[in-house]
C-alpha atoms as a PDB file:
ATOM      1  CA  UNK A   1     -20.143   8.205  -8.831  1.00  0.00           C
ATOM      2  CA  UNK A   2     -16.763   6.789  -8.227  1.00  0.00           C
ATOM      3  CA  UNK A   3     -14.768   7.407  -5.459  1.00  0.00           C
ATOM      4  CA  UNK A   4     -10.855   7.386  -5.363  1.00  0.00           C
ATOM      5  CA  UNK A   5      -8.530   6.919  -2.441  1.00  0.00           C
ATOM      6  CA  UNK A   6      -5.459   7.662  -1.155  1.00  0.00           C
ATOM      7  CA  UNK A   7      -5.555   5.815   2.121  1.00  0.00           C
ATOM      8  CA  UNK A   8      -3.451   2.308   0.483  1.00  0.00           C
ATOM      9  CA  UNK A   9      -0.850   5.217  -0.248  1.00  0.00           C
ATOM     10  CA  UNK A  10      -0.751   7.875   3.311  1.00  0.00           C
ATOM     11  CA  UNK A  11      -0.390   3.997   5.163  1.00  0.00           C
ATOM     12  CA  UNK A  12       2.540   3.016   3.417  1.00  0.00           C
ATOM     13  CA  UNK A  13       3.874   6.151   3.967  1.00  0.00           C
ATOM     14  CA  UNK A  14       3.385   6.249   7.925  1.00  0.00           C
ATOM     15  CA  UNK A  15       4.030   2.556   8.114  1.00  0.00           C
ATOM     16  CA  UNK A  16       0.454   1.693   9.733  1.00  0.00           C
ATOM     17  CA  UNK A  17      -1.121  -1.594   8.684  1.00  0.00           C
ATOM     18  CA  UNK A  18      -5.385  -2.031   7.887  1.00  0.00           C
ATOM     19  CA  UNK A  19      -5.260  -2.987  11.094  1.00  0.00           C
ATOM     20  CA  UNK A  20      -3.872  -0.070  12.750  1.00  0.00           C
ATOM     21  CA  UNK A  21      -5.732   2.101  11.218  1.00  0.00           C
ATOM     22  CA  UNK A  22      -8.826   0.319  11.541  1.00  0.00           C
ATOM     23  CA  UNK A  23      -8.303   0.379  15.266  1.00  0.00           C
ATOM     24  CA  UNK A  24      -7.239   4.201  15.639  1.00  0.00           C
ATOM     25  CA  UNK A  25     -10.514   5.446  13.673  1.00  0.00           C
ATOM     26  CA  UNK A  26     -13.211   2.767  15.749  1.00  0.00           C
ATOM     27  CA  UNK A  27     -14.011   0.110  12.783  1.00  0.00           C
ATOM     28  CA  UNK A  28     -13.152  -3.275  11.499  1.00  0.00           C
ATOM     29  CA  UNK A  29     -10.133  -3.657   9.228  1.00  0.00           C
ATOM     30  CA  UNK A  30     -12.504  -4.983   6.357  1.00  0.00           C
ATOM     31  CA  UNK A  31     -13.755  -1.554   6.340  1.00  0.00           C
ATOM     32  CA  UNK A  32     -10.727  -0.073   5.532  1.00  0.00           C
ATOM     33  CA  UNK A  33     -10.026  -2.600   2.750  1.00  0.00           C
ATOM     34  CA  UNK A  34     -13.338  -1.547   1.319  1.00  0.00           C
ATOM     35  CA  UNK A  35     -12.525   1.797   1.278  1.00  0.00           C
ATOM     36  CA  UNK A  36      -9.099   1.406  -0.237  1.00  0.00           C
ATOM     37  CA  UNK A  37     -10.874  -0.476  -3.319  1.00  0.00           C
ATOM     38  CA  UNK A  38     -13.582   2.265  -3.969  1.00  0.00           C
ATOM     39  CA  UNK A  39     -15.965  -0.403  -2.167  1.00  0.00           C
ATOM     40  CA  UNK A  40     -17.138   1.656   0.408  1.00  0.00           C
ATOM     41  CA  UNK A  41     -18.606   5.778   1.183  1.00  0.00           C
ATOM     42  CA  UNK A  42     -17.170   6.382   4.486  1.00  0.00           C
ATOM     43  CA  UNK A  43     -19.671   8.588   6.588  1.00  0.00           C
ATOM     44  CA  UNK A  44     -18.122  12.050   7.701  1.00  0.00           C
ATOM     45  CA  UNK A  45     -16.933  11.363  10.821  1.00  0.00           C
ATOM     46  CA  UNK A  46     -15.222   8.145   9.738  1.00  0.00           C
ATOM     47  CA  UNK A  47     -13.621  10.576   6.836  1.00  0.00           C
ATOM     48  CA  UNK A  48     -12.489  12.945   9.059  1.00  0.00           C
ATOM     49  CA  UNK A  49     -11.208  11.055  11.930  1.00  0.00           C
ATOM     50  CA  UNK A  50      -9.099   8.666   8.525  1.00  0.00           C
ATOM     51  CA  UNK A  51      -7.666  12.439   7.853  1.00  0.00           C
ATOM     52  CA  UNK A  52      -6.798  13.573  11.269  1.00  0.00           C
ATOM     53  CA  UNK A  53      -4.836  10.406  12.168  1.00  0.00           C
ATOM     54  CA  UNK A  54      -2.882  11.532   9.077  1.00  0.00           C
ATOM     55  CA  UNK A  55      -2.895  14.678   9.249  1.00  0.00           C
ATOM     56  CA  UNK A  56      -4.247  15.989   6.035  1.00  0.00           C
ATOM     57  CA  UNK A  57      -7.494  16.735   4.787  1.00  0.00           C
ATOM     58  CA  UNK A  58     -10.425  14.728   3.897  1.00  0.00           C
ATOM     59  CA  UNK A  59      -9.948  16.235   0.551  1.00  0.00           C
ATOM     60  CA  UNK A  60      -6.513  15.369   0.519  1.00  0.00           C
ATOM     61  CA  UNK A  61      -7.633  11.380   0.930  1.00  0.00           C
ATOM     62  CA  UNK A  62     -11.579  11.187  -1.057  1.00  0.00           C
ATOM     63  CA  UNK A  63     -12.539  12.207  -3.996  1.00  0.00           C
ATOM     64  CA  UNK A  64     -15.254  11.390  -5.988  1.00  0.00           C
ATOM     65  CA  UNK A  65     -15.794  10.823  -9.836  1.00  0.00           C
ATOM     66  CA  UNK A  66     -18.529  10.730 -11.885  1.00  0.00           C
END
């Protein structure tokens, strides 16, 4: 399974850096990068928490191919 992203695209659009969001959700701004490239499976929480400082859904920002 592949998963897909839109996190690169809500941050340009609000104007908040790796960092920034990296900070707001409680992990390291490598972790973000990782999820931006398909890299990484965020847990849950980590999903939800990405979402919420967006406001959208977690569906709205993962999805996963096969």
């Amino acid at each position: 399974m592949e998963l897909k992203t839109k996190i690169k695209e809500y941050r340009a659009k609000h104007n908040i850096k790796q960092e920034e969001l990296a900070s707001l959700v409680g992990v390291r701004r490598e972790t973000i990068g990782k999820l931006e490239n398909g890299k990484y499976n965020p847990s849950l929480k980590l999903a939800m928490d990405i979402a919420k400082v967006f406001n959208t859904t977690v569906e709205q920002l993962f999805a996963f191919y096969d």
